[in-house]
C-alpha atoms as a PDB file:
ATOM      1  CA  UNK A   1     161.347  48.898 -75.567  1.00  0.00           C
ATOM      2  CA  UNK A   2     164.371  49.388 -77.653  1.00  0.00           C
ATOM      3  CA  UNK A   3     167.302  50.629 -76.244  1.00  0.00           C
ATOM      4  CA  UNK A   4     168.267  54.620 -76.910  1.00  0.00           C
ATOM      5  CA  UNK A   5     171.533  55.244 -78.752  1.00  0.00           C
ATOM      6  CA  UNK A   6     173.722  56.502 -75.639  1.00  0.00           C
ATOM      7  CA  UNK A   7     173.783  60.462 -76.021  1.00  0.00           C
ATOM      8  CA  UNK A   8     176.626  62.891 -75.995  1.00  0.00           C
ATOM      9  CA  UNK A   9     177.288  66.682 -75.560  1.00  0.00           C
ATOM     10  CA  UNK A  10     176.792  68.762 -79.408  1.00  0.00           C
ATOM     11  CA  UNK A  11     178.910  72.008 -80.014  1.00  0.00           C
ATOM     12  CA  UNK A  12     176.168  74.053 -81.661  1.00  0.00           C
ATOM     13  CA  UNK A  13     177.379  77.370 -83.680  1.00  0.00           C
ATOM     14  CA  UNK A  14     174.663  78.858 -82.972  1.00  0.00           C
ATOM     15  CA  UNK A  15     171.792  78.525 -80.147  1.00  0.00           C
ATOM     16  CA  UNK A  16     168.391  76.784 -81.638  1.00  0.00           C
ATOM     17  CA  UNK A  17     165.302  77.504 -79.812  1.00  0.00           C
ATOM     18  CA  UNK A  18     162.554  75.177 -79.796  1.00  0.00           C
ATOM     19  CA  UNK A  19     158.270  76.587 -80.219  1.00  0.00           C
ATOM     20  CA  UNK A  20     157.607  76.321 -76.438  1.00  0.00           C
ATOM     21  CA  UNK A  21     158.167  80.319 -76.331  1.00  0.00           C
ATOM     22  CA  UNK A  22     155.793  82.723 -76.839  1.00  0.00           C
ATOM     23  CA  UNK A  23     156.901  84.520 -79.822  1.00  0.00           C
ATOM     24  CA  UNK A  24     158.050  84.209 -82.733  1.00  0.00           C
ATOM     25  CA  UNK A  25     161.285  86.231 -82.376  1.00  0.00           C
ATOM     26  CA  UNK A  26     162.381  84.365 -79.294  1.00  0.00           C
ATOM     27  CA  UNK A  27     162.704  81.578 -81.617  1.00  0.00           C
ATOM     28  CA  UNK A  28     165.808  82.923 -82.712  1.00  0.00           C
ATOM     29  CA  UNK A  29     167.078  84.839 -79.532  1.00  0.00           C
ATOM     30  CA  UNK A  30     165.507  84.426 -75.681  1.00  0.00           C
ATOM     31  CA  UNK A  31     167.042  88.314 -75.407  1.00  0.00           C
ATOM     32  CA  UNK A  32     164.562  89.907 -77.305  1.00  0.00           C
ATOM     33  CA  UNK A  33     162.083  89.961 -74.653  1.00  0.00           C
ATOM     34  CA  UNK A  34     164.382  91.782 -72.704  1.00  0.00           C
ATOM     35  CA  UNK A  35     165.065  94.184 -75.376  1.00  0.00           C
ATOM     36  CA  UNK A  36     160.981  95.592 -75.515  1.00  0.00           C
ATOM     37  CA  UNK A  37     160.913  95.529 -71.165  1.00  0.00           C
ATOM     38  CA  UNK A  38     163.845  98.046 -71.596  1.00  0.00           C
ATOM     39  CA  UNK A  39     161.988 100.228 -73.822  1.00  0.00           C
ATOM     40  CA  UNK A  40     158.979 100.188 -72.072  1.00  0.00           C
ATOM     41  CA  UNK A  41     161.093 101.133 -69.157  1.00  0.00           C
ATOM     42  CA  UNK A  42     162.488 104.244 -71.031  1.00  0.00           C
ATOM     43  CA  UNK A  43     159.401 105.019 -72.732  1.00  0.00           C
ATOM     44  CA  UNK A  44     157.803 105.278 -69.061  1.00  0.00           C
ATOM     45  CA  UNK A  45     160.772 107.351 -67.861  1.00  0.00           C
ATOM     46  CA  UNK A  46     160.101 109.512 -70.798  1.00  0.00           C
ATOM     47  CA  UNK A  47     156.234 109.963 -69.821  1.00  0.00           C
ATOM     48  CA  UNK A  48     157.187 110.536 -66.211  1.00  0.00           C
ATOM     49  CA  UNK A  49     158.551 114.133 -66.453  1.00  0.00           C
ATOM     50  CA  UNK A  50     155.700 115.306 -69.111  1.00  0.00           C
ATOM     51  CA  UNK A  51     152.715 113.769 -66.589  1.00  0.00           C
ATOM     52  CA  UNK A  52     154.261 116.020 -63.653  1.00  0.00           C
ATOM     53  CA  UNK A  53     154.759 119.193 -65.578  1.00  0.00           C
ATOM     54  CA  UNK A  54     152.856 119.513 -68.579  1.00  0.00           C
ATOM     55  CA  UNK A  55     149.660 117.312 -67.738  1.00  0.00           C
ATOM     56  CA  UNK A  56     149.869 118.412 -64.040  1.00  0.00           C
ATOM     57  CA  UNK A  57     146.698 119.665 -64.486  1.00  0.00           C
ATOM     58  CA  UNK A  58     144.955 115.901 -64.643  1.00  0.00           C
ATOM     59  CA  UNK A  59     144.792 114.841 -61.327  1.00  0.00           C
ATOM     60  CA  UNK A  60     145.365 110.944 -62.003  1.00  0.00           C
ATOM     61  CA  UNK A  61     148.613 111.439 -64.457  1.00  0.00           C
ATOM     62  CA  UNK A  62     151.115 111.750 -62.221  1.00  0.00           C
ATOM     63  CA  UNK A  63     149.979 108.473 -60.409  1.00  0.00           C
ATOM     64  CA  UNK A  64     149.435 106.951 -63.420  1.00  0.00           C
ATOM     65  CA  UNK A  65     152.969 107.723 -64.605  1.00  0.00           C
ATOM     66  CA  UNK A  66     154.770 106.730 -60.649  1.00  0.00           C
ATOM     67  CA  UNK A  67     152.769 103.284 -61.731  1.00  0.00           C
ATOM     68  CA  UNK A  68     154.137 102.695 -65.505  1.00  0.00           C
ATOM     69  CA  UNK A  69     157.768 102.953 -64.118  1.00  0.00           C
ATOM     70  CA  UNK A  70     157.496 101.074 -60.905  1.00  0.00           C
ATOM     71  CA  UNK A  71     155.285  98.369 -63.155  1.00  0.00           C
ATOM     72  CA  UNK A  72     157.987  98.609 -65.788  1.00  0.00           C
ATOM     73  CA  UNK A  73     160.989  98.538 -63.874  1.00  0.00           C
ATOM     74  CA  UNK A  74     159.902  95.603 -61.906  1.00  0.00           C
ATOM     75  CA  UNK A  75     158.742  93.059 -65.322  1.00  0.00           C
ATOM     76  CA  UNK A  76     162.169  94.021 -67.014  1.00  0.00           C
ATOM     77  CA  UNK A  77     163.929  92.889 -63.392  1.00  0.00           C
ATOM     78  CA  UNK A  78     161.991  89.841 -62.984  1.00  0.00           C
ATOM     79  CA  UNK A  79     163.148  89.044 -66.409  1.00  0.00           C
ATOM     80  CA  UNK A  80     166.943  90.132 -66.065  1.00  0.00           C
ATOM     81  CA  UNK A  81     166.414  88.243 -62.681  1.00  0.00           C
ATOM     82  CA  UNK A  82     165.327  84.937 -63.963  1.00  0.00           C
ATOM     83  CA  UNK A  83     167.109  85.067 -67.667  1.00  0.00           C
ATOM     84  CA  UNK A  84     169.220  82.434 -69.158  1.00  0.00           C
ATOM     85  CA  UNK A  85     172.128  84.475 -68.523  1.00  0.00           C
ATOM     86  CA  UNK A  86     171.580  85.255 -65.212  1.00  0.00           C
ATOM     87  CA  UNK A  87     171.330  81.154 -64.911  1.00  0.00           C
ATOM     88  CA  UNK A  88     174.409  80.317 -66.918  1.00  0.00           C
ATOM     89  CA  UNK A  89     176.200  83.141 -65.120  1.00  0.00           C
ATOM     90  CA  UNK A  90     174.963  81.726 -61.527  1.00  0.00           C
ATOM     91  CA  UNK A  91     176.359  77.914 -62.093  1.00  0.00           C
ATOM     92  CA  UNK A  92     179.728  78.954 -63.753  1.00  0.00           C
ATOM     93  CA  UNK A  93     181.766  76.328 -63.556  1.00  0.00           C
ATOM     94  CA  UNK A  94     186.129  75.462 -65.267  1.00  0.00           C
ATOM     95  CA  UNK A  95     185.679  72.534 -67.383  1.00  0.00           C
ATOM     96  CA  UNK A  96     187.127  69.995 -64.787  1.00  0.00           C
ATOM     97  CA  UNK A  97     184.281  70.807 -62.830  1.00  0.00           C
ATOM     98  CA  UNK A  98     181.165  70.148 -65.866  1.00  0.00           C
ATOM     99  CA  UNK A  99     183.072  67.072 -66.287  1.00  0.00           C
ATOM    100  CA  UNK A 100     182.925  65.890 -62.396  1.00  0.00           C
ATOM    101  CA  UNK A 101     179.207  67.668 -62.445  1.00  0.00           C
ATOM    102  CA  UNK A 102     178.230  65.020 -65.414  1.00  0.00           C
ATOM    103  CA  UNK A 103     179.804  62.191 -63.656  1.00  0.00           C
ATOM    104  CA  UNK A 104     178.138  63.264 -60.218  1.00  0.00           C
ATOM    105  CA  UNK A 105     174.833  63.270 -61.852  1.00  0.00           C
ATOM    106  CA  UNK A 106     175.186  60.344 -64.160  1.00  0.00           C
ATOM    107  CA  UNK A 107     175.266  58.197 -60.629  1.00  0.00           C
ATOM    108  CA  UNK A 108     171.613  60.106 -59.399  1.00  0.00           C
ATOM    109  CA  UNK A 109     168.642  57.826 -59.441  1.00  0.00           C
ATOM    110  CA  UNK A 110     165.590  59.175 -61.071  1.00  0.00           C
ATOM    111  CA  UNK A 111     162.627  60.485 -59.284  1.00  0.00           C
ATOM    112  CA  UNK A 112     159.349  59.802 -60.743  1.00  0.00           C
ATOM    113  CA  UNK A 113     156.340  60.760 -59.134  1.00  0.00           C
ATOM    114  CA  UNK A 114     152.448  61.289 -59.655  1.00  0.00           C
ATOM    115  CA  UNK A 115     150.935  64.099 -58.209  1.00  0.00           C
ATOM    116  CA  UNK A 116     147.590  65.352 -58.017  1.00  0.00           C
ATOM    117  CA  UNK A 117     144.644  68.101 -56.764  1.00  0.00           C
ATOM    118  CA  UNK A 118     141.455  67.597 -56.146  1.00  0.00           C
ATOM    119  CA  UNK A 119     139.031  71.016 -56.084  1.00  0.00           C
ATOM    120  CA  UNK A 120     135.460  72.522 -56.463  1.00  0.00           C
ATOM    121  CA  UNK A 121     134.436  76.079 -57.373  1.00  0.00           C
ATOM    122  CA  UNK A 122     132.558  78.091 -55.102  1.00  0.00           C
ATOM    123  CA  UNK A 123     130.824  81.417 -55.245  1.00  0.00           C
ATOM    124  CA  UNK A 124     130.950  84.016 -52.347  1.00  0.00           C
ATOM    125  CA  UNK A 125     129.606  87.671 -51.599  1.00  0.00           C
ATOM    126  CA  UNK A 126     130.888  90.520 -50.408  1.00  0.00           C
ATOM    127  CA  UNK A 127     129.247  93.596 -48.982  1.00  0.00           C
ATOM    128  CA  UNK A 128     131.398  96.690 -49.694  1.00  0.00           C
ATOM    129  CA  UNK A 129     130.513 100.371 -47.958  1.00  0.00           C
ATOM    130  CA  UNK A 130     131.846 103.145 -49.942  1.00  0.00           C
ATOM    131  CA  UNK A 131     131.036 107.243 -48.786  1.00  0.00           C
ATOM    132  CA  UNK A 132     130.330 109.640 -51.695  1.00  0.00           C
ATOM    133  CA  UNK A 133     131.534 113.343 -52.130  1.00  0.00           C
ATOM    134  CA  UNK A 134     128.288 113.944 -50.327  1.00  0.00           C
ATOM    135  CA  UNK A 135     129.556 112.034 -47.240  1.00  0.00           C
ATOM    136  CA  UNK A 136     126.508 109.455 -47.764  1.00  0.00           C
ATOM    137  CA  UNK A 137     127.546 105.946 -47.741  1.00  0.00           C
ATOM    138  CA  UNK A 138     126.230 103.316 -49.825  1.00  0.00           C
ATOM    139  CA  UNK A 139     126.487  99.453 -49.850  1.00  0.00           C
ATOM    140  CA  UNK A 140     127.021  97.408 -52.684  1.00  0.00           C
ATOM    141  CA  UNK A 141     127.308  93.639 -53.237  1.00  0.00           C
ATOM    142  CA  UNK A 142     129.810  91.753 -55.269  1.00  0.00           C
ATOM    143  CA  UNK A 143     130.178  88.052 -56.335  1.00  0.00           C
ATOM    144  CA  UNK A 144     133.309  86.184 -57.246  1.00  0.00           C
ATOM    145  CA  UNK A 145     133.853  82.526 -57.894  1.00  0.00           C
ATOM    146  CA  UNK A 146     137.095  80.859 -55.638  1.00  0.00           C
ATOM    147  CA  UNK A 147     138.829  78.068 -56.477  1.00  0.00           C
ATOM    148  CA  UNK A 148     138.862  75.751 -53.323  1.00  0.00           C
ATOM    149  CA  UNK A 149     142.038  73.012 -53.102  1.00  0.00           C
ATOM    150  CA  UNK A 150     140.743  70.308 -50.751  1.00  0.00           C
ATOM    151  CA  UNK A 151     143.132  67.365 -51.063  1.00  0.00           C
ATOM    152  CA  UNK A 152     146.417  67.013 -52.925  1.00  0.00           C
ATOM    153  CA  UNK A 153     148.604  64.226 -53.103  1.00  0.00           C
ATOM    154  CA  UNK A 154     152.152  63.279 -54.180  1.00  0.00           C
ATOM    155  CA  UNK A 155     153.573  59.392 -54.384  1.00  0.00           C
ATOM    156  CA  UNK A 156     156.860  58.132 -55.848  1.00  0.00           C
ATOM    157  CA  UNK A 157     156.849  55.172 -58.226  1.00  0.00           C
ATOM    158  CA  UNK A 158     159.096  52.801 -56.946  1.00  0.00           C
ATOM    159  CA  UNK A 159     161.398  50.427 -59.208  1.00  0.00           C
ATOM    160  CA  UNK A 160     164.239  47.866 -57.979  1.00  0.00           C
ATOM    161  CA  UNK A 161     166.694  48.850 -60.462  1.00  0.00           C
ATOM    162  CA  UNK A 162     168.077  51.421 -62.908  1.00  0.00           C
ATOM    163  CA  UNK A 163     171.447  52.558 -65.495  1.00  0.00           C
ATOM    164  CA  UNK A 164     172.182  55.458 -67.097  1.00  0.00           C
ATOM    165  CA  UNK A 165     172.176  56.224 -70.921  1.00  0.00           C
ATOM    166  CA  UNK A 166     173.717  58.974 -71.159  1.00  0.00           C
ATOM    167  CA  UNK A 167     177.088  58.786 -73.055  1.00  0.00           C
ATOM    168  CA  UNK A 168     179.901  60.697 -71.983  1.00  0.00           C
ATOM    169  CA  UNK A 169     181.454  64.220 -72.302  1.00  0.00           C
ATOM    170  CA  UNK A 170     182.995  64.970 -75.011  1.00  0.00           C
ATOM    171  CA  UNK A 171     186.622  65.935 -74.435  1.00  0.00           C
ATOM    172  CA  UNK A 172     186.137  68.932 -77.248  1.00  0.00           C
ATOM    173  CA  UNK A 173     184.340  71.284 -74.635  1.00  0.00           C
ATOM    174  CA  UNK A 174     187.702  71.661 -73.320  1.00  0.00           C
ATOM    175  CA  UNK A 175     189.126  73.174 -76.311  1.00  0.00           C
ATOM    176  CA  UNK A 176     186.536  76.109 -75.771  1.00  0.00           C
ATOM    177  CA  UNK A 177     187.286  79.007 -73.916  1.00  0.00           C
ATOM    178  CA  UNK A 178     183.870  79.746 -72.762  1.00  0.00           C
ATOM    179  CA  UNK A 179     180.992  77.108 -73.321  1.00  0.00           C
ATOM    180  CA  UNK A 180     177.110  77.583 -72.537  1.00  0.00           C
ATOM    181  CA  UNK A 181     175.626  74.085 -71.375  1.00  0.00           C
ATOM    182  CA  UNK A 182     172.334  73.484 -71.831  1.00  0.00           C
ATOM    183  CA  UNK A 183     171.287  70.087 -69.598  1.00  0.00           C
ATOM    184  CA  UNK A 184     168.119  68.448 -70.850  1.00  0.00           C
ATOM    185  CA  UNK A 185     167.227  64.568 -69.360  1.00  0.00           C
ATOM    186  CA  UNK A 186     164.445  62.241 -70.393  1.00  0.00           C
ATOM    187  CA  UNK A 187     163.942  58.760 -69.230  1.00  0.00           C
ATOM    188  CA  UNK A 188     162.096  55.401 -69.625  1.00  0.00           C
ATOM    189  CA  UNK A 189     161.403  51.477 -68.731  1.00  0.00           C
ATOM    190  CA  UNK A 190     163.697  48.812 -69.209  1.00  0.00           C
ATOM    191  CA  UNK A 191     160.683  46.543 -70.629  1.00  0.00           C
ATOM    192  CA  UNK A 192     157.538  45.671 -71.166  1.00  0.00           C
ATOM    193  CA  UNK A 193     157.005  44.088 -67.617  1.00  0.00           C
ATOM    194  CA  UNK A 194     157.977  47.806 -66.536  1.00  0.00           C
ATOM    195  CA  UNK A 195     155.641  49.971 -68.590  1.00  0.00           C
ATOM    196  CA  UNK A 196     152.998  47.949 -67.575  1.00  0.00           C
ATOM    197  CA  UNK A 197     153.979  48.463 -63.968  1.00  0.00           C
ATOM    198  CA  UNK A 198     154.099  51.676 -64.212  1.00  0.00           C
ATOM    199  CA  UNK A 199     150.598  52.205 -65.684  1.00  0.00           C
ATOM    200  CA  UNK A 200     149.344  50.276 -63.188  1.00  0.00           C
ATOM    201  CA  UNK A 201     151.038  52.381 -60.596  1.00  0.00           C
ATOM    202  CA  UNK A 202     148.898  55.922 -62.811  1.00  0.00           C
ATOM    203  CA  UNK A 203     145.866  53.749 -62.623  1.00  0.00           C
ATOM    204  CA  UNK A 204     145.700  52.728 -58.713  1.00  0.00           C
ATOM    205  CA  UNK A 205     146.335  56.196 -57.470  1.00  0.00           C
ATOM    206  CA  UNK A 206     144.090  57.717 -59.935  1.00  0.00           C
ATOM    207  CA  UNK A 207     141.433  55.655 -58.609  1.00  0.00           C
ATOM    208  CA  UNK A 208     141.823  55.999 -55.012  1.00  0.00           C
ATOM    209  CA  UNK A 209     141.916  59.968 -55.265  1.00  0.00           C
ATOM    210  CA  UNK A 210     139.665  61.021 -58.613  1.00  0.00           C
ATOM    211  CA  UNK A 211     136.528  60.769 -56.618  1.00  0.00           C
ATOM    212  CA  UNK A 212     137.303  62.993 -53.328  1.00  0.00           C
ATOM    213  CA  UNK A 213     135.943  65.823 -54.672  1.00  0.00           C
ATOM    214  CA  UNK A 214     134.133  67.883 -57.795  1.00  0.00           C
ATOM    215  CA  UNK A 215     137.161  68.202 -59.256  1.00  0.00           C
ATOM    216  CA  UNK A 216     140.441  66.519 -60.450  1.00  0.00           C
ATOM    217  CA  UNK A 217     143.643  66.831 -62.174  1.00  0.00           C
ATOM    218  CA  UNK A 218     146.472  65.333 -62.178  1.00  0.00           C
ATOM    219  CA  UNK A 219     150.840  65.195 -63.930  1.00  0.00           C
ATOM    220  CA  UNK A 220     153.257  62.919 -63.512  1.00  0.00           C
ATOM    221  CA  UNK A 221     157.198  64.634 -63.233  1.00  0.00           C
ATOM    222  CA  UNK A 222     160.418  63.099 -63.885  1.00  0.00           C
ATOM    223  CA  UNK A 223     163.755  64.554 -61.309  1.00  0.00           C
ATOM    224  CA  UNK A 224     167.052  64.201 -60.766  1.00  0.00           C
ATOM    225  CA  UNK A 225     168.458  65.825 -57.849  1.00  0.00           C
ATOM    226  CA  UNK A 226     170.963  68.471 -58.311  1.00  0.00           C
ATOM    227  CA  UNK A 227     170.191  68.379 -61.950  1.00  0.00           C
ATOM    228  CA  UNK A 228     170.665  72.678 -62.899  1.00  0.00           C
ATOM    229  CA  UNK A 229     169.276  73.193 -66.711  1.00  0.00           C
ATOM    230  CA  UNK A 230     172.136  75.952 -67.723  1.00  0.00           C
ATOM    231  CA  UNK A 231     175.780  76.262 -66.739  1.00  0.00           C
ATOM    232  CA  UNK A 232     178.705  77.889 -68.452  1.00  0.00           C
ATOM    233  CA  UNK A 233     181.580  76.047 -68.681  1.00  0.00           C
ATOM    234  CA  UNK A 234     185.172  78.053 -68.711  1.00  0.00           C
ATOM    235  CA  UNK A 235     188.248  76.535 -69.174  1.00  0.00           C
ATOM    236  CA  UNK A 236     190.796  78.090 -66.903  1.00  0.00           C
ATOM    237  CA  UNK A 237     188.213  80.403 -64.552  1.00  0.00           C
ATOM    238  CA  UNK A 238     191.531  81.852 -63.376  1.00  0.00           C
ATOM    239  CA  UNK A 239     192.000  83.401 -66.861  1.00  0.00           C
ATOM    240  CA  UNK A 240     188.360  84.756 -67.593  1.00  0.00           C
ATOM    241  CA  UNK A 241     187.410  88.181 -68.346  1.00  0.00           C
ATOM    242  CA  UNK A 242     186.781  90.035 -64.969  1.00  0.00           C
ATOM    243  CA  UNK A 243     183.572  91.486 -66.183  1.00  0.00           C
ATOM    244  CA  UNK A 244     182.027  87.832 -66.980  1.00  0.00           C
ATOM    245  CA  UNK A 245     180.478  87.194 -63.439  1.00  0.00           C
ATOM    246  CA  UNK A 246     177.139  87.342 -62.182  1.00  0.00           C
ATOM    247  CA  UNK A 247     177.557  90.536 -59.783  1.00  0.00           C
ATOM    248  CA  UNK A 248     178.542  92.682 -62.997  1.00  0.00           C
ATOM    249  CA  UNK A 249     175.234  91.207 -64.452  1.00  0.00           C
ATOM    250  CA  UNK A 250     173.448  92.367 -61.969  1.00  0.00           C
ATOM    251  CA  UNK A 251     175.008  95.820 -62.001  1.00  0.00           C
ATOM    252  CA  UNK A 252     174.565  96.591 -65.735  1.00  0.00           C
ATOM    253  CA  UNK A 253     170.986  95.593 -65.253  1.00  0.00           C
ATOM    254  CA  UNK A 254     170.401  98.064 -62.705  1.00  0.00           C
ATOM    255  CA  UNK A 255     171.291 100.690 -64.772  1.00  0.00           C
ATOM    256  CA  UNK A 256     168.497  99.125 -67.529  1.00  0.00           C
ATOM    257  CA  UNK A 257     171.996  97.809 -69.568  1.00  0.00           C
ATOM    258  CA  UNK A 258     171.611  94.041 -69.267  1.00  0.00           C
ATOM    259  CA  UNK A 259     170.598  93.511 -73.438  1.00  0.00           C
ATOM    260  CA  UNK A 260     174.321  95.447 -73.945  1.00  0.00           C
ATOM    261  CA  UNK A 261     175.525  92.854 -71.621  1.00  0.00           C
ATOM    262  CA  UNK A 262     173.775  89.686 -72.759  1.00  0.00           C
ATOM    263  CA  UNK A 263     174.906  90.375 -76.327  1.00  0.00           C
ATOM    264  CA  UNK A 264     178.528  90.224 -75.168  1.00  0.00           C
ATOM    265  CA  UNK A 265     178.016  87.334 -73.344  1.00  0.00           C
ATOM    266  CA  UNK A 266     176.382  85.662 -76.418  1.00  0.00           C
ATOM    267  CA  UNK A 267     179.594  87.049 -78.823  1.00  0.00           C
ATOM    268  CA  UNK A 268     181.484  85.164 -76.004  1.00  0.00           C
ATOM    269  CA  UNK A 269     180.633  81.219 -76.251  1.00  0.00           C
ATOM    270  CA  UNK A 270     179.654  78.741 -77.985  1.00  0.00           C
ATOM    271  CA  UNK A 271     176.776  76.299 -77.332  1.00  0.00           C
ATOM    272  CA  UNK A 272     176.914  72.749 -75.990  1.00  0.00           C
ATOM    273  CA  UNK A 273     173.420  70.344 -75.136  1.00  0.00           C
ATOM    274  CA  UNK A 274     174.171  67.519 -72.788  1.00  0.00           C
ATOM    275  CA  UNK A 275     170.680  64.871 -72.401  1.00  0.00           C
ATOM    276  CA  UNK A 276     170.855  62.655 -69.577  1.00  0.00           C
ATOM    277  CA  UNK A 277     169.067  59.453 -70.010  1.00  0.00           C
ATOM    278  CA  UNK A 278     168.076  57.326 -67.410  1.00  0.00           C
ATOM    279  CA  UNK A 279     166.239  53.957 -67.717  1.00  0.00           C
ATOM    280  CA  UNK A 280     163.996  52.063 -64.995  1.00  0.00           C
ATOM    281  CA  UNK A 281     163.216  48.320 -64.066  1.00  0.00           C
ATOM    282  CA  UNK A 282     160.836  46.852 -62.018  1.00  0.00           C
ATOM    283  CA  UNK A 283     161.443  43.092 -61.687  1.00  0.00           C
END
């Protein structure tokens, strides 16, 4: 296999998304999603004070409107929770540190592995007593169909040697005052004598486990410990804005402000994409 050009950190003007998203406007920001949750959320908090007074009548509105807010509240959270600026935010790091961070990793071997799960579907019944308003109880059956996990299995492929492909760091993230760093990695063998190894490796454990039960699936995943896909880098921490940490983050998404706050954040820095590439042998 020919051997990868090595692979250095690109400034980007502006953030490109890729198609693994699932709409077309988070193509072009990840912060829109977080934009319709907080609308939702007010649009609930709007409904909540019209179900308790002027459809107070209807018995179910007023639960129905303590649901939409809690349900609300709690999607736009998870989101603000588990956001790419809450990430970038979380692994803030000064610029000697992303450079000692590359380095670090850089020297990590790869983990490849094969794992796999081997199921069957069954169907089971339940009997369910329910009263009426006449205080007569009636019994009623109901069928569902359960997925049932019976074996699953994880193995390492093992290789005698590897190198990194990386590149290095370019020296001009250091001229940046605040720098979002998008880590990507991909790998793959030395030679031919490895790629056949490695197939062989898919093809033994396939066999030995496809047959334990109805049915079988299986992935193969490529690691690298300590590996974190989103930091931002600053260059003198000592000298950032006081309102640019995670805790104020958290804060202004409390109060349902976090697209406010994510927009500064954006106007803030630029982008950077760092790929680390490792490569495997098996002699």
């Amino acid at each position: 296999m020919a051997e990868d050009q090595p692979l250095v950190v690109q400034i980007q003007s502006n953030r490109v998304y890729d198609d693994r998203v699932f709409c077309c406007c988070c193509r072009r920001s990840p912060h829109v999603r977080c934009l319709i949750f907080t609308f939702l959320v007010v649009g609930s908090l709007i409904y909540l004070p019209i179900a308790l007074t002027v459809l107070s009548s209807v018995a179910w509105c007023d639960i129905a409107a303590y649901c939409a807010v809690g349900v609300t509240y709690l999607t736009y959270f998870i989101d603000c929770a588990f956001g790419i600026t809450s990430r970038h935010l979380w692994f803030m790091r000064d610029v000697e540190s992303v450079f000692d961070y590359v380095i670090r990793i850089k020297s990590v071997p790869p983990r490849l592995s094969i794992h796999c799960e081997c199921y069957h579907y069954e169907t089971r019944t339940k009997y369910i007593t329910e009263r009426d308003s006449q205080g007569n109880t009636h019994t009623r059956t109901e069928t569902e169909t359960v997925k049932v996990t019976t074996y699953t299995e994880t193995e390492n492929f093992s290789y005698d040697r590897w190198d990194d492909q990386s590149g290095d760091l370019t020296t001009e993230i250091a001229s940046r005052r605040y720098i979002k760093v998008d880590y990507e990695k991909t790998w793959h063998c030395g030679d031919s004598h490895t790629e056949h190894a490695w197939q062989r490796f898919q093809d033994v454990f396939n066999a030995r486990n496809q047959n334990r039960d109805t049915h079988y699936s299986w992935f193969t995943s490529y690691s690298i410990d300590g590996l974190h896909d989103h930091m931002l880098s600053v260059t003198d921490l000592s000298k950032k804005s006081p309102m640019l940490a995670w805790r104020w983050y958290f804060l202004f998404s409390l109060v349902l402000l976090s697209y406010p706050y994510r927009m500064w954040v954006e106007g803030l820095a630029d982008y950077a994409k760092f790929t680390f590439s490792k490569r495997v042998f098996v002699n």
